[in-house]
Structure formats: structure tokens, C-alpha cells
PDB file of N, CA and C in Angstrom:
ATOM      1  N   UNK A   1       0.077 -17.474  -1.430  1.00  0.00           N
ATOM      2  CA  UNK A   1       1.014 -16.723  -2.222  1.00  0.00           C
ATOM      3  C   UNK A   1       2.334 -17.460  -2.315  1.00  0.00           C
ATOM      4  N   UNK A   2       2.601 -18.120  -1.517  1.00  0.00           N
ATOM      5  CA  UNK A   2       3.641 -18.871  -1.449  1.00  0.00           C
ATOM      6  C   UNK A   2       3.797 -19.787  -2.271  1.00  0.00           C
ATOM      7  N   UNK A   3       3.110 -21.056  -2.274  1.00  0.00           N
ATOM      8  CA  UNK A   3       2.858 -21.419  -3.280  1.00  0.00           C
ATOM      9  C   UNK A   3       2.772 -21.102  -4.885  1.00  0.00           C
ATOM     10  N   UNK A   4       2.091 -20.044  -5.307  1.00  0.00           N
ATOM     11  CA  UNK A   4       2.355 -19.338  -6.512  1.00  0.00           C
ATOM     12  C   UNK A   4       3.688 -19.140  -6.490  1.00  0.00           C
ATOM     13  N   UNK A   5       4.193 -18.388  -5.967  1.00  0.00           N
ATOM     14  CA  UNK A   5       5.963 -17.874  -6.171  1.00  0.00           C
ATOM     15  C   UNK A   5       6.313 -19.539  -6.207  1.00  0.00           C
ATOM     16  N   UNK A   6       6.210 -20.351  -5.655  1.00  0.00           N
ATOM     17  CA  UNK A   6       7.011 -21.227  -5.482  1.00  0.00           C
ATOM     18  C   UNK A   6       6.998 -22.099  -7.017  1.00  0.00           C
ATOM     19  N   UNK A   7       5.678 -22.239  -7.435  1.00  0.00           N
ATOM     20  CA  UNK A   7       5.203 -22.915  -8.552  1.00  0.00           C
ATOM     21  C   UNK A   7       5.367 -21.978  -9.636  1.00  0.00           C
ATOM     22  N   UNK A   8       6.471 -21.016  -9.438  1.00  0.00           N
ATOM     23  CA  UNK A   8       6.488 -20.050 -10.963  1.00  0.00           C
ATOM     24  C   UNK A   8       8.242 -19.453 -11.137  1.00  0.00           C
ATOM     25  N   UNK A   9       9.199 -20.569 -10.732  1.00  0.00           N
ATOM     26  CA  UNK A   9      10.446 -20.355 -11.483  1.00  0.00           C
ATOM     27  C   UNK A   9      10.888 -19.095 -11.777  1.00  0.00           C
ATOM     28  N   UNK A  10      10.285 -19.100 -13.080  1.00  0.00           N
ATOM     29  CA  UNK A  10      10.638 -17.775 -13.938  1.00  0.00           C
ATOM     30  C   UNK A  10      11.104 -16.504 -12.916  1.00  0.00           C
ATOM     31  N   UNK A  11       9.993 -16.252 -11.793  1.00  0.00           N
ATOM     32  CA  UNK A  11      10.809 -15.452 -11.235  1.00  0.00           C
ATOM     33  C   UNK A  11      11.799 -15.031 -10.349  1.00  0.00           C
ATOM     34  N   UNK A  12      12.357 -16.252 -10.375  1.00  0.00           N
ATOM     35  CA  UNK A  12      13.811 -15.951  -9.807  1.00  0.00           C
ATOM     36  C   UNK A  12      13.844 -15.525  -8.826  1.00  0.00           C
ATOM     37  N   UNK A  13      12.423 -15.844  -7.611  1.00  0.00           N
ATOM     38  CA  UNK A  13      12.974 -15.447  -5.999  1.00  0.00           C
ATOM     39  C   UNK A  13      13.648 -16.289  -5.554  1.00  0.00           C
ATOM     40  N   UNK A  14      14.631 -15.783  -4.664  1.00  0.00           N
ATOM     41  CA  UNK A  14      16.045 -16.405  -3.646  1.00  0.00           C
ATOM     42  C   UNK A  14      14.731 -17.082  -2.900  1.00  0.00           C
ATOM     43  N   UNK A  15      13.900 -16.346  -2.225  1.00  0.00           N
ATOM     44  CA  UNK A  15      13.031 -16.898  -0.797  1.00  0.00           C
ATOM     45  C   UNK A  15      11.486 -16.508  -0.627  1.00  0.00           C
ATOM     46  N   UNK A  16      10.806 -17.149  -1.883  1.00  0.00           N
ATOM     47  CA  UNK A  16       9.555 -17.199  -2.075  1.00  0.00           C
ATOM     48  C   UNK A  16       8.572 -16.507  -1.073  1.00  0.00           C
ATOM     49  N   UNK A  17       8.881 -17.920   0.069  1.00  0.00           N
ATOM     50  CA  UNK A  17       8.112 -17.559   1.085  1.00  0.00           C
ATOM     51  C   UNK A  17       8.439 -15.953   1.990  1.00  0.00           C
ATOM     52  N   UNK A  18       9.383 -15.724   1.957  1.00  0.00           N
ATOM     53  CA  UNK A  18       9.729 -14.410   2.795  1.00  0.00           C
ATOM     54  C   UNK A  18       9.055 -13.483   1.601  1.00  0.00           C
ATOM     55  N   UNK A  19       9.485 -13.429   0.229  1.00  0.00           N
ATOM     56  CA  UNK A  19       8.534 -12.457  -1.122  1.00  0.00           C
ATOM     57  C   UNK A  19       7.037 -12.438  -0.580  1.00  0.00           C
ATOM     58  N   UNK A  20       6.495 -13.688  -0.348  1.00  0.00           N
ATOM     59  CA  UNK A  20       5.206 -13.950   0.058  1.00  0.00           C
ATOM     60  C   UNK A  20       4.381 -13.104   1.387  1.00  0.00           C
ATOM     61  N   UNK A  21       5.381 -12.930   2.750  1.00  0.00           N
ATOM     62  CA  UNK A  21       5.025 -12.243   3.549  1.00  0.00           C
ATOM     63  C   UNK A  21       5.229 -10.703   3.875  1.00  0.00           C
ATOM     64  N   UNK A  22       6.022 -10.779   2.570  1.00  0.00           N
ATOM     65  CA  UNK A  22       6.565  -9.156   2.080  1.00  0.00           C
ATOM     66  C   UNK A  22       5.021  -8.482   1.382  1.00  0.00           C
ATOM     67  N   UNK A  23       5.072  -9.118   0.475  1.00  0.00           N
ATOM     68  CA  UNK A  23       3.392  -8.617  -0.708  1.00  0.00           C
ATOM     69  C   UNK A  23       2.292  -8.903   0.518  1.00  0.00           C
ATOM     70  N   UNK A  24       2.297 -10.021   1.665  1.00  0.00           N
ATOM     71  CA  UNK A  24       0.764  -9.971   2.325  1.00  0.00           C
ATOM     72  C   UNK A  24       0.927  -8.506   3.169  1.00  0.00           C
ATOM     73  N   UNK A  25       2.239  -8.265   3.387  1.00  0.00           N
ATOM     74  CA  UNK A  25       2.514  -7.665   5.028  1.00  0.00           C
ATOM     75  C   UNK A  25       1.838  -6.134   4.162  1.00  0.00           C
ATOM     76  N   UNK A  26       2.450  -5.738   2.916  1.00  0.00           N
ATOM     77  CA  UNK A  26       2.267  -4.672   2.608  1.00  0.00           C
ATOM     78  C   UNK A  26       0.731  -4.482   2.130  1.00  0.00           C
ATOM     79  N   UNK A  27       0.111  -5.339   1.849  1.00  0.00           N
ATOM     80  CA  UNK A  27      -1.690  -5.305   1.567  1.00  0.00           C
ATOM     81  C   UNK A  27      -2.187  -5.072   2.905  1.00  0.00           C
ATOM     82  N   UNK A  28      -2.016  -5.802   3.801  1.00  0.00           N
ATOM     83  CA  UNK A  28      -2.394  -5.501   5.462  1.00  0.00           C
ATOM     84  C   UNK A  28      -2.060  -3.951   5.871  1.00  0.00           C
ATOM     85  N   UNK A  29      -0.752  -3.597   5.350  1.00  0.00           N
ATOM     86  CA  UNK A  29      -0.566  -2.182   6.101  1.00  0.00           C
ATOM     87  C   UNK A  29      -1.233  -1.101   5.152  1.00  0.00           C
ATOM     88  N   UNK A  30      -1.402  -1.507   3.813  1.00  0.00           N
ATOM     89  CA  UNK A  30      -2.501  -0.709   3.344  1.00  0.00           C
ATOM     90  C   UNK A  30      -3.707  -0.461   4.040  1.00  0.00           C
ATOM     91  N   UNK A  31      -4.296  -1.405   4.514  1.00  0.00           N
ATOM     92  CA  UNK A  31      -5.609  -1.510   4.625  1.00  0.00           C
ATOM     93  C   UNK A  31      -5.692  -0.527   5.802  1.00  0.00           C
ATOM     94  N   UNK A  32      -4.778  -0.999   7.000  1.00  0.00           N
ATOM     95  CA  UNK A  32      -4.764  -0.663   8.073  1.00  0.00           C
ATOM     96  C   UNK A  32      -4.490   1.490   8.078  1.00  0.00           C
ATOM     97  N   UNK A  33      -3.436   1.383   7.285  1.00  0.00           N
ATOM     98  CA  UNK A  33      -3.121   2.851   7.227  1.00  0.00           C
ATOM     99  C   UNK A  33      -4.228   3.605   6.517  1.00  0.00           C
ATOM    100  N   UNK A  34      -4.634   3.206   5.284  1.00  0.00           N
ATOM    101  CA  UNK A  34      -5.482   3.543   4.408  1.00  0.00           C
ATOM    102  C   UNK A  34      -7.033   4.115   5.256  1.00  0.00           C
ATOM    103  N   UNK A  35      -7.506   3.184   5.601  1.00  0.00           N
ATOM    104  CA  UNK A  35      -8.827   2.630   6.520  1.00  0.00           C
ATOM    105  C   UNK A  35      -9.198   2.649   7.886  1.00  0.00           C
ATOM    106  N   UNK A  36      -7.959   2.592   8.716  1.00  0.00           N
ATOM    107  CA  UNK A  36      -8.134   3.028   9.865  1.00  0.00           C
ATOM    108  C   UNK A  36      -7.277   4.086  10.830  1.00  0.00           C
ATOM    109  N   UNK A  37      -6.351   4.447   9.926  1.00  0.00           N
ATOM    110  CA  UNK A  37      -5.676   6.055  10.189  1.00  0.00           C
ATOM    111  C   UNK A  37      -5.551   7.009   9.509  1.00  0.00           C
ATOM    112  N   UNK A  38      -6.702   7.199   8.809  1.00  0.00           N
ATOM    113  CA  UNK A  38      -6.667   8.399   8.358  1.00  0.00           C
ATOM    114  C   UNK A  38      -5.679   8.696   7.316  1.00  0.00           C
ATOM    115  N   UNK A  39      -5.139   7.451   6.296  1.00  0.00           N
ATOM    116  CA  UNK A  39      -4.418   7.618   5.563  1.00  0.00           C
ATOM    117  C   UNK A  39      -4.778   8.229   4.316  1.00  0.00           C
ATOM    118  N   UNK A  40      -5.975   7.864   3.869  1.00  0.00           N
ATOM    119  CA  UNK A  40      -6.995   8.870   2.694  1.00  0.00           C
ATOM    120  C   UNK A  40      -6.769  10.213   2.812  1.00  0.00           C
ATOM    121  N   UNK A  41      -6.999  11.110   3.920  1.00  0.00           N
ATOM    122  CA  UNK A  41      -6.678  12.158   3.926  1.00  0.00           C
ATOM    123  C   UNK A  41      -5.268  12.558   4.288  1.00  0.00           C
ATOM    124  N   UNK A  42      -4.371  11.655   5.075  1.00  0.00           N
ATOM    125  CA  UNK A  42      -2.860  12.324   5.060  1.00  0.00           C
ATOM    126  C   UNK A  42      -1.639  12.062   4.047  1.00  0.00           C
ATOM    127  N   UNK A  43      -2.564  11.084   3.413  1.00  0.00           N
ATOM    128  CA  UNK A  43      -1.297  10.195   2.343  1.00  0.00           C
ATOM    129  C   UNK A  43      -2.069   9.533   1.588  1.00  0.00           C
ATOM    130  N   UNK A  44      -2.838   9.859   0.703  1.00  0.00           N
ATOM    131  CA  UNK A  44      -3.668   9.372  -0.288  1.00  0.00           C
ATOM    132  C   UNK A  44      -2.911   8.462  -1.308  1.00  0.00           C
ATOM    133  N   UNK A  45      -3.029   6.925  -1.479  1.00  0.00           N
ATOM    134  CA  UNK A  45      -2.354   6.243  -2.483  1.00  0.00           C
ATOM    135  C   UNK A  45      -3.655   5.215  -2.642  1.00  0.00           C
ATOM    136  N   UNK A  46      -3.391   4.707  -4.133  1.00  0.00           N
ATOM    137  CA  UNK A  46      -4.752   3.956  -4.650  1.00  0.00           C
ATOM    138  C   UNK A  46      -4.505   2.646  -4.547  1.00  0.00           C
ATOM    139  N   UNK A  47      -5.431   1.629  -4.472  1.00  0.00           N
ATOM    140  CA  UNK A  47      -5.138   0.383  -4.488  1.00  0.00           C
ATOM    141  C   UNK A  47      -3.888   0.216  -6.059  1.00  0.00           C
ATOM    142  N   UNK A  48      -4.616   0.136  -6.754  1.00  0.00           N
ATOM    143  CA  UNK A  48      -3.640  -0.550  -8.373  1.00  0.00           C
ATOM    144  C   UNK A  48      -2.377   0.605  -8.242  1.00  0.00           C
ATOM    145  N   UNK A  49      -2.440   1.827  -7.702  1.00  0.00           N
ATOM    146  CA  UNK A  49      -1.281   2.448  -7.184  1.00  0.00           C
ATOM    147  C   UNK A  49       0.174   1.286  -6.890  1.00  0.00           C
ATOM    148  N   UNK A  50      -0.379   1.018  -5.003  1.00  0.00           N
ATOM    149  CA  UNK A  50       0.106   0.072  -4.722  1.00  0.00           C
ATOM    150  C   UNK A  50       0.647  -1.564  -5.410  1.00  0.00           C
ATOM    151  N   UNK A  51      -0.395  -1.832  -5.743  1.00  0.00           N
ATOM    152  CA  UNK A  51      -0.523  -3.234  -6.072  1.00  0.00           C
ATOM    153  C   UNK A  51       0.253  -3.468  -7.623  1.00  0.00           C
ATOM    154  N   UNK A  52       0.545  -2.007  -8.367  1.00  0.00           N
ATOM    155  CA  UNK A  52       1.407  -2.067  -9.601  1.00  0.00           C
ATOM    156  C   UNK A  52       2.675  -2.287  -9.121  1.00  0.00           C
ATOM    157  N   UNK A  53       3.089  -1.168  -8.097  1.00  0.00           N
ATOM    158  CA  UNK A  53       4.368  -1.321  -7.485  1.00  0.00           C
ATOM    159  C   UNK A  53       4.679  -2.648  -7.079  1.00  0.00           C
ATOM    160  N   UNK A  54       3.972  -2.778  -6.328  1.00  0.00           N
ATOM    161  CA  UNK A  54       4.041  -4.435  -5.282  1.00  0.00           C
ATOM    162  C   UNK A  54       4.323  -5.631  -6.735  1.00  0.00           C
ATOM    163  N   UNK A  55       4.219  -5.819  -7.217  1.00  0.00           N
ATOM    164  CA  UNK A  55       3.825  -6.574  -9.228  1.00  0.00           C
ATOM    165  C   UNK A  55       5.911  -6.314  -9.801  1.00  0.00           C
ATOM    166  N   UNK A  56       5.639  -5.312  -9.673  1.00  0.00           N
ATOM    167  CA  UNK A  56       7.050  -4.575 -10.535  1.00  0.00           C
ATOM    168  C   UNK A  56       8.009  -4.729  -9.602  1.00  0.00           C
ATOM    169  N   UNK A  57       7.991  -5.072  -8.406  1.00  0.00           N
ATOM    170  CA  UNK A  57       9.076  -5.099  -7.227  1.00  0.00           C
ATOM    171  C   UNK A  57       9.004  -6.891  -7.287  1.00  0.00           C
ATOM    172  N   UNK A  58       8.201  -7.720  -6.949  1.00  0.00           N
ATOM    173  CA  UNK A  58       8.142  -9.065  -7.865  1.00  0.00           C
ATOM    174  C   UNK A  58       8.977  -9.340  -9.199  1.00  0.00           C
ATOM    175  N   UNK A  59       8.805  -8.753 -10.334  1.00  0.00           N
ATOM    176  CA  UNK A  59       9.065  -8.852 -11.383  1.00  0.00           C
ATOM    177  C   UNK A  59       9.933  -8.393 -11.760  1.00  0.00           C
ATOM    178  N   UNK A  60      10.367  -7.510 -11.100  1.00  0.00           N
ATOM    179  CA  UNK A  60      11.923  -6.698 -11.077  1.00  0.00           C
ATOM    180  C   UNK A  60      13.048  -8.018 -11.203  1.00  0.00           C
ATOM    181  N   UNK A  61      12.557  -9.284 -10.559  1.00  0.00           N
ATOM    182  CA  UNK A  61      13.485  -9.952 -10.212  1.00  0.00           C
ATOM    183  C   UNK A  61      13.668 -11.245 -11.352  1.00  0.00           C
ATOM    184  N   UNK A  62      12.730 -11.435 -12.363  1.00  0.00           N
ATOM    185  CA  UNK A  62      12.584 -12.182 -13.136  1.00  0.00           C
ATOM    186  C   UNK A  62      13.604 -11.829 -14.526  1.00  0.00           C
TER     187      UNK A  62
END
């Protein structure tokens, strides 16, 4: 991911790599909350849910 941000200008991250462990950190805590605590039933959110936000918080910055 790093790489991508890094090789794509246009969007105007200050610190690629930190953007980079921001978007992995938040796919990991999906998974984890989602999948192994019972997040389906206490806090139901959808993948493309997430992953639009995660896109538009990126692109916010371009």
C-alpha cells in the first residue's frame, strides 16, 4: 500500500507510509471486531461500508 500512495502524487499525502498503516490497521480491526467479537451482532457494518469510507478519507486529501 505504500508504495501505491507513494507512486500516485495526485493524492497529496504528507506521509504515505503512516496513510498506509492507517487503511491496513483499520482492515485488521475490521476483521478482528467483525469476526471474532461478536461485532455482526453488536455493531453490524459492511465491508464496502467500511472500505467506501476508508477510499473517501484517502481522497478527501487529493
Amino acid at each position: 500500500m505504500s508504495e501505491y500512495f507513494l507512486s500516485h502524487p495526485e493524492l497529496k499525502l504528507n506521509d504515505p507510509d503512516a496513510i498506509a498503516q492507517i487503511f491496513f490497521g483499520s482492515l485488521v480491526s475490521y476483521i478482528v471486531v467483525q469476526e471474532m467479537l461478536y461485532g455482526k451482532e453488536l455493531m453490524p457494518l459492511s465491508r464496502a461500508r467500511l472500505l467506501d469510507s476508508l477510499i473517501g478519507l484517502v481522497l478527501c486529501n487529493a
